[in-house]
Protein backbone atom coordinates (compact mmCIF):
# COMPACT_ATOMS: atom_id res chain seq x y z
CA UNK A 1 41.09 -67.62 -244.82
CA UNK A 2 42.93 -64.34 -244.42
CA UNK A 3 41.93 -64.04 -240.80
CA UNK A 4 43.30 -67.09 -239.09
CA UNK A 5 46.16 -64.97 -238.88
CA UNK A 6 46.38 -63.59 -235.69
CA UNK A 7 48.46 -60.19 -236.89
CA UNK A 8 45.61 -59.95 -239.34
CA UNK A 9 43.25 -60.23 -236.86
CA UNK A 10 44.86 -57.74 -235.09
CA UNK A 11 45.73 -55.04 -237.45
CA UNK A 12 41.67 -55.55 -238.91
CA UNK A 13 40.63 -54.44 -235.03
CA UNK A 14 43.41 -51.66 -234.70
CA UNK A 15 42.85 -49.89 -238.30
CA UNK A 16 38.84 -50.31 -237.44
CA UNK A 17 38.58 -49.12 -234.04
CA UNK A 18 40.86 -45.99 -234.89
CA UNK A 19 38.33 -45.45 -238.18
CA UNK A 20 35.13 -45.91 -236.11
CA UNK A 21 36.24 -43.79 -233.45
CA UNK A 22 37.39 -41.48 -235.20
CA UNK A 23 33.87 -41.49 -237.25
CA UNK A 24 31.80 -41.64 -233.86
CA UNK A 25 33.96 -39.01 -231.94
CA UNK A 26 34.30 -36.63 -234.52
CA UNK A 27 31.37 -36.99 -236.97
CA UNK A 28 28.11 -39.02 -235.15
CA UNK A 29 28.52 -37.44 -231.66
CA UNK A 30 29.33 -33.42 -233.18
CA UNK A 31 25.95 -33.85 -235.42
CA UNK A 32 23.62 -34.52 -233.00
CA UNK A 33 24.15 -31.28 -231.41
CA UNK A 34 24.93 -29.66 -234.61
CA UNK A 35 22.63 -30.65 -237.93
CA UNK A 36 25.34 -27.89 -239.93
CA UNK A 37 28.32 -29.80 -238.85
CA UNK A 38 30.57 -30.03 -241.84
CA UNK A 39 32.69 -32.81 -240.40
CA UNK A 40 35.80 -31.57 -241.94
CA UNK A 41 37.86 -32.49 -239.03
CA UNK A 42 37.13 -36.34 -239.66
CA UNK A 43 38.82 -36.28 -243.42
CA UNK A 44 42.01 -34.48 -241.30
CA UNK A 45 42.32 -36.53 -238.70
CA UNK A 46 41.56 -39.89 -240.92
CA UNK A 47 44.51 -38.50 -243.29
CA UNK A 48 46.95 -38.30 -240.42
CA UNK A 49 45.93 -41.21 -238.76
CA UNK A 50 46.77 -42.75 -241.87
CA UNK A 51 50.39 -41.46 -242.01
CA UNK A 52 51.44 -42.23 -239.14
CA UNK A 53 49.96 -46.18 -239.19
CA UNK A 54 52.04 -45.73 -242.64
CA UNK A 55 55.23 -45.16 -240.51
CA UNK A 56 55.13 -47.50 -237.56
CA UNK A 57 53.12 -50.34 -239.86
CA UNK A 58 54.73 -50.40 -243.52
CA UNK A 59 53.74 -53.79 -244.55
CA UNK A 60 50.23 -53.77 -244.35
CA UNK A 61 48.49 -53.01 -247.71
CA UNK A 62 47.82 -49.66 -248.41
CA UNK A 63 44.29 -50.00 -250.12
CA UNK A 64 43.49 -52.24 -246.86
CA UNK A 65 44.28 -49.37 -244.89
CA UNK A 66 42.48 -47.22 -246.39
CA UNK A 67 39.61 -49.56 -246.36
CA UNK A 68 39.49 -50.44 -243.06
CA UNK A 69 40.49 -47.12 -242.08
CA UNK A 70 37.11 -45.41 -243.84
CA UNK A 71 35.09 -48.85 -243.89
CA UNK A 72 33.75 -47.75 -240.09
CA UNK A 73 32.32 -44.53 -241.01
CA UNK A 74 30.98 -45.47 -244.30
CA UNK A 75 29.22 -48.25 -242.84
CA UNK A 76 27.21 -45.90 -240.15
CA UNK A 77 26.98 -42.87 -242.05
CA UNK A 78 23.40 -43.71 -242.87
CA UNK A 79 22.37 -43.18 -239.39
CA UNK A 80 24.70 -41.02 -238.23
CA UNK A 81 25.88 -38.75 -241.14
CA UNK A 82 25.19 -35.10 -240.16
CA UNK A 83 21.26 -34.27 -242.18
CA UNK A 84 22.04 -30.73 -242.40
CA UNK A 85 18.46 -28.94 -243.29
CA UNK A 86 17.03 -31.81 -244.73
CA UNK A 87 17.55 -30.99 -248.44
CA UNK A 88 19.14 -34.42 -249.56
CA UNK A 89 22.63 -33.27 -249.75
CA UNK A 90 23.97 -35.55 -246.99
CA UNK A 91 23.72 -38.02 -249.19
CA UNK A 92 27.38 -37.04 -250.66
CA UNK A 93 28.71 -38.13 -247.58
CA UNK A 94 28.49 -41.70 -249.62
CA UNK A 95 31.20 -40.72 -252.54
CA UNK A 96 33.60 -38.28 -250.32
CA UNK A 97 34.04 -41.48 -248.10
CA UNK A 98 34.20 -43.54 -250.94
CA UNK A 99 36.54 -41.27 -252.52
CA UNK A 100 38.45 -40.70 -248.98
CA UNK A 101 39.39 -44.70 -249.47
CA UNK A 102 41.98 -44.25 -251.87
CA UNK A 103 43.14 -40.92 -250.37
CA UNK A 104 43.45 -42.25 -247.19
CA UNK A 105 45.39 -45.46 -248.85
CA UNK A 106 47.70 -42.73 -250.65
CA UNK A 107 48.19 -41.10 -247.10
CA UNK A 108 49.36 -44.65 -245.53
CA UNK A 109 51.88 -45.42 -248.82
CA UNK A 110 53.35 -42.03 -247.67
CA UNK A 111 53.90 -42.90 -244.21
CA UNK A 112 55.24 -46.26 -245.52
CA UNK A 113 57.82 -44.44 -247.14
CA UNK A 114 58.82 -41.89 -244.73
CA UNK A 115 59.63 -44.96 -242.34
CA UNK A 116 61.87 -46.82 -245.41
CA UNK A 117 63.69 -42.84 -245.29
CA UNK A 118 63.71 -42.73 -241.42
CA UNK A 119 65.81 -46.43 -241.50
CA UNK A 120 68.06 -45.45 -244.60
């Protein structure tokens, strides 16, 4: 199994926890004050959060990444996803995350090679 590796282990927990906090702190917790919160700031911040793990963690797969990086707030946007007025478009929330994946994979190859430029 993947994770009896305790650097998998490890790099599963760091990618996650900086995905679902980024989700809770700048997503769940804005919306329930605000039910017109965009959330743009999340797809920013989830972008260059993704560079830089690029640069100081090359080797990991970049689709994981991604995964791992999004997985968090995909997983609670149901409950926590900003409702807006109630007309059913929070629902998209579901494919821009989905879609974020691979962005946010593309983001961490980046960093990956900035880091192979930084040693050359």
């Amino acid at each position: 199994m993947v994770f009896r590796d305790p650097a998998v282990k490890r790099q599963t927990l760091l990618y996650s926890g900086i995905g679902g906090a980024e989700w809770l702190l700048l997503v769940a917790v804005p919306a329930t004050h605000n039910h017109n919160y965009s959330g743009a700031p999340y797809f920013l911040a989830i972008f260059a959060s993704a560079l830089v793990l690029g640069v100081f963690d090359p080797m990991m797969p970049h689709i994981r990444a991604g995964l791992l990086t999004v997985g968090p707030g995909l997983l609670l946007a149901g409950w926590t996803a900003p409702r807006g007025d109630n007309d059913g478009i929070w629902i998209l929330w579901f494919p821009f995350l989905l879609m974020s994946i691979f962005l946010t994979a593309g983001c961490h190859r980046i960093g990956a090679r900035r880091k192979g430029a930084i040693k050359a």
